[in-house]
Protein backbone atom coordinates (compact mmCIF):
# COMPACT_ATOMS: atom_id res chain seq x y z
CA UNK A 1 0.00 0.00 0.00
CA UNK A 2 1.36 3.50 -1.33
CA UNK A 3 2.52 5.83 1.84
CA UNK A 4 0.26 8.74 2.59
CA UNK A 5 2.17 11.99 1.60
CA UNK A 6 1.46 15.40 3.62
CA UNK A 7 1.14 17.94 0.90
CA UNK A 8 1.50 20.44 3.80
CA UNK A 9 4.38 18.91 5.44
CA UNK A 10 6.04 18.19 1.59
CA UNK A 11 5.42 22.12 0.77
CA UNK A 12 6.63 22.93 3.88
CA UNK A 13 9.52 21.03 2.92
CA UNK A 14 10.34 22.74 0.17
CA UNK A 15 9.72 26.40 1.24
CA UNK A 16 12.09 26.01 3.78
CA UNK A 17 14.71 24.90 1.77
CA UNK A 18 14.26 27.63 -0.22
CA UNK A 19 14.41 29.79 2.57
CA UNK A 20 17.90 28.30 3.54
CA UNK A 21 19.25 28.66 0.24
CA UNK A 22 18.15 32.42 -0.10
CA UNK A 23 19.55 33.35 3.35
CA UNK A 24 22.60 31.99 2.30
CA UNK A 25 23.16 33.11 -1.30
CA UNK A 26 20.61 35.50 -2.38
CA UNK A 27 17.70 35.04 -4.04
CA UNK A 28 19.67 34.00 -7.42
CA UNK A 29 20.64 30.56 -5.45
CA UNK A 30 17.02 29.39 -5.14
CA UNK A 31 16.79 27.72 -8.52
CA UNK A 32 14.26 24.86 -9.14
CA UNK A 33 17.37 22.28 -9.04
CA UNK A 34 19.16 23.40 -6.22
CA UNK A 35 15.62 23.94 -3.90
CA UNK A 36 14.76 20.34 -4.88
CA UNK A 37 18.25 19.37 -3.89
CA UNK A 38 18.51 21.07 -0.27
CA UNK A 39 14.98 19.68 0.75
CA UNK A 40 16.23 16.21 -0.80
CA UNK A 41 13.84 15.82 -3.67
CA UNK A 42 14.24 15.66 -7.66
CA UNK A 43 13.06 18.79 -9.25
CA UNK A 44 9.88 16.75 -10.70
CA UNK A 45 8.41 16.43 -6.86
CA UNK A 46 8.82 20.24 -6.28
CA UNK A 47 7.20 20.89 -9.58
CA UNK A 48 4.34 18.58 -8.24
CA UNK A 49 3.91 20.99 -5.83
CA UNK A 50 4.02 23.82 -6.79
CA UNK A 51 2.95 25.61 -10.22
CA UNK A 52 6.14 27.35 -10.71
CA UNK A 53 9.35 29.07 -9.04
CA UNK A 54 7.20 31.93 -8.81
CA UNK A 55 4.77 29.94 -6.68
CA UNK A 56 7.65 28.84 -4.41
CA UNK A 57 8.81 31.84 -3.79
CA UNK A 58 5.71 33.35 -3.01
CA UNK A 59 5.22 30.54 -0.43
CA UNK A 60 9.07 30.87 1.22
CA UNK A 61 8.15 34.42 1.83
CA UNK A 62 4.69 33.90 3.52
CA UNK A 63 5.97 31.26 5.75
CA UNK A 64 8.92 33.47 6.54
CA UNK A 65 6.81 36.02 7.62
CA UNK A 66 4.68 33.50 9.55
CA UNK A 67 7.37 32.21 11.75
CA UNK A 68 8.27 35.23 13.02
CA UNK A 69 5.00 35.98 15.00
CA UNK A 70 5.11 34.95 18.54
CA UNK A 71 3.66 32.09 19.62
CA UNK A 72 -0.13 33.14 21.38
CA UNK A 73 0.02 31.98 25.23
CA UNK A 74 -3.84 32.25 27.04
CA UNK A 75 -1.84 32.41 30.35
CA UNK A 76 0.09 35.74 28.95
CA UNK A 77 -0.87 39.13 29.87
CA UNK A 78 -1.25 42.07 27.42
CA UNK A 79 2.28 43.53 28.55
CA UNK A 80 3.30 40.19 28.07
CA UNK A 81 2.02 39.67 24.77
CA UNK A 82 3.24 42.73 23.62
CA UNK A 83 6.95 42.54 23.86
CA UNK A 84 6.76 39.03 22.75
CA UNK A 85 5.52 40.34 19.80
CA UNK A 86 7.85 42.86 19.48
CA UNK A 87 10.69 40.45 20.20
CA UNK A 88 9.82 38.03 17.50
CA UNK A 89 10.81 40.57 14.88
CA UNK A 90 14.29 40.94 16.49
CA UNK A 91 17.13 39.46 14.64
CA UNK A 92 17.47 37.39 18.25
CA UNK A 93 18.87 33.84 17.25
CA UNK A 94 19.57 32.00 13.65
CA UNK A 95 16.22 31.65 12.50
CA UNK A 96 15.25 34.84 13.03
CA UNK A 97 18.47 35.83 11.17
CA UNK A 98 17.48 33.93 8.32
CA UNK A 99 14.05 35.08 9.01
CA UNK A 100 15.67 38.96 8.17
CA UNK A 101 17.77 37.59 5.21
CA UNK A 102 15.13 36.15 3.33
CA UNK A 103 12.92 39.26 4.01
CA UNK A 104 15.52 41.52 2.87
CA UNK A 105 16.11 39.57 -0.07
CA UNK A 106 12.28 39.67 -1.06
CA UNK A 107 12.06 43.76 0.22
CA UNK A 108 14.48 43.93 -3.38
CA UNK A 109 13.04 41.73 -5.12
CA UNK A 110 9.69 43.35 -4.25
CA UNK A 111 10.63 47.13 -5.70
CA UNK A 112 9.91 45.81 -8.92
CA UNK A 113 7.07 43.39 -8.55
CA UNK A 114 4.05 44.00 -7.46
CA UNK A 115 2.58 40.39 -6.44
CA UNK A 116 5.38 40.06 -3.54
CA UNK A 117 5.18 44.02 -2.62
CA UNK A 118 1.30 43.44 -1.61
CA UNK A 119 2.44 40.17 0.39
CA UNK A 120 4.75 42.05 1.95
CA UNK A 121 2.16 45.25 2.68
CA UNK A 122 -0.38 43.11 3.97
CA UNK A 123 1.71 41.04 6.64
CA UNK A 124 3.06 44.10 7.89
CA UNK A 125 -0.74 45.32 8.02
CA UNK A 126 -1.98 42.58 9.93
CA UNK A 127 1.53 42.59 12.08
CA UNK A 128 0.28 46.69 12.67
CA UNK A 129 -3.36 46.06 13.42
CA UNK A 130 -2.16 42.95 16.01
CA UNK A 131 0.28 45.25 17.80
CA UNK A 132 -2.20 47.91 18.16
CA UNK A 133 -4.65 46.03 19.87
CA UNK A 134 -1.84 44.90 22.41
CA UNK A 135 -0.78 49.21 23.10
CA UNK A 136 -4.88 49.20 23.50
CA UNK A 137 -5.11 46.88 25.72
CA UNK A 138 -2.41 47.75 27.44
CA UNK A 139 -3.68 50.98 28.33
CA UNK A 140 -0.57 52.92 26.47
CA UNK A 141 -2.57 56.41 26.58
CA UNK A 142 0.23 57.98 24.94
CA UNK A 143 -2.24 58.48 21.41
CA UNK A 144 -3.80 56.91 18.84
CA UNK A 145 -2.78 53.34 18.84
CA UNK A 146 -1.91 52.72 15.57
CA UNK A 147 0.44 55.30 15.42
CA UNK A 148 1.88 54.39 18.59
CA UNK A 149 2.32 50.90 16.82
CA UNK A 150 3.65 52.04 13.97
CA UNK A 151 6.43 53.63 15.92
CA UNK A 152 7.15 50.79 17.82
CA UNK A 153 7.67 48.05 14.80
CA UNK A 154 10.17 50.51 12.87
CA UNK A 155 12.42 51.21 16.08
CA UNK A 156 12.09 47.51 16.29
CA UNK A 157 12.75 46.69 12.86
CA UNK A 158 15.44 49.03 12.80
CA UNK A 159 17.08 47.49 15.80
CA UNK A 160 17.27 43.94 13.83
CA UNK A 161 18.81 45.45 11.23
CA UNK A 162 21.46 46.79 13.41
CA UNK A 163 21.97 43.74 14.49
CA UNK A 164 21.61 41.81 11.47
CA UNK A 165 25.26 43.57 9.86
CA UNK A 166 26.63 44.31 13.41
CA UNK A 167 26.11 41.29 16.28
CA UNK A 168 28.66 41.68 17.34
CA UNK A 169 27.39 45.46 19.12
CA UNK A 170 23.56 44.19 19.05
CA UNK A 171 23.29 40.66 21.18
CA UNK A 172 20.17 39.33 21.66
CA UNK A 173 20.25 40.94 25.48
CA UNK A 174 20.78 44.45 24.37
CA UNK A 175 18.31 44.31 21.56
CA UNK A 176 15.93 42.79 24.36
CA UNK A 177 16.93 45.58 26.59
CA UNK A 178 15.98 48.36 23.39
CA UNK A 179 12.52 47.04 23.22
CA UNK A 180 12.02 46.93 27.25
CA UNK A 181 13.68 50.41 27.40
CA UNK A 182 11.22 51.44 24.32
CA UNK A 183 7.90 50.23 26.04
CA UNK A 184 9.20 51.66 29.21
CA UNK A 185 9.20 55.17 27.49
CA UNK A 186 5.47 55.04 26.13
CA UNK A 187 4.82 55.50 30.18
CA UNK A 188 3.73 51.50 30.65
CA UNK A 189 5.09 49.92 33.88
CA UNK A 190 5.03 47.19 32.84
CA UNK A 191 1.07 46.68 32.38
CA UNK A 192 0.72 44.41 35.50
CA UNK A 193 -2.54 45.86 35.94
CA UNK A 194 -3.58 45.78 32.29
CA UNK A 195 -6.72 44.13 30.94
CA UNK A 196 -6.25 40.60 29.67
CA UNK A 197 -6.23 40.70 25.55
CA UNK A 198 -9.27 38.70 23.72
């Protein structure tokens, strides 16, 4: 009897492969041959799964952008919540190095095509709207929430890039100390008393 293949778990595969190979060598090493070879498959089973390189690559960058949102714990408080989403776009350990590798490969590849520029829009959007709701609930009363959100994803996104071409200055401690220095500055101690998020 013919084993049962995960098309999720195959695609998933593949994407990540792709992943490795951009963070590694720029978007010119993820050809068709040498994604099939770094997830151990012939080129034929990646074209199985996928239409096209186009498709794959417009996969590797949505599950990029997937992994780096912090897990949801029902236990965690809004405070809580909101530096760990914060913290999960840090350039903090090797996958969220690759993580800022692969992104700034697609951010060039992006200027010029407008498929991956709206994929990239929309997860900062949603990454906007979801950090937002935290400063809400948070009680941040520092003005209007998005804005205050904005504010905080491009110090933090401009932190990981610091750290992303110098480490060596930016450890994961002090770019965990930035963000708890940041949120300490929008006047929140810490949000202890803070109304759980939904």
């Amino acid at each position: 009897m013919p084993r049962t293949v995960d098309v999720d778990v195959r695609r998933t595969e593949i994407v990540e492969a792709a992943a490795r190979l951009i963070a590694t060598g720029g978007m010119e090493a993820a050809t068709m041959r040498d994604i099939a070879a770094e997830a151990g498959w012939t080129t034929g089973v990646v074209n199985h799964y996928f239409a096209d390189k186009r498709e794959v690559l417009r996969r590797t960058l949505e599950h990029s952008l997937r992994q780096r949102r912090a897990e949801r714990r029902s236990d965690a408080t809004p405070p809580e919540q909101l530096r760990a989403a914060l913290a999960a776009a840090l350039a903090l350990d090797a996958q969220a190095r690759q993580h800022w590798l692969v992104t700034l490969a697609f951010c060039t590849q992006a200027a010029g095509d407008a498929e991956l520029a709206v994929v990239q829009r929309d997860a900062y959007r949603v990454f906007r709207t979801r950090v937002a709701h935290l400063v809400e609930t948070c009680g941040i009363a520092v003005g209007d929430a998005q804005t205050v959100a904005e504010h905080l994803i491009a110090t933090v996104d401009g932190v990981a890039l610091q750290a992303m071409f110098d480490p060596a200055s930016w450890p994961a401690d002090r770019q965990l100390a930035a963000l708890d220095d940041l949120i300490a500055h929008l006047g929140h101690d810490g949000g202890r008393e803070g109304r759980r998020a939904d």
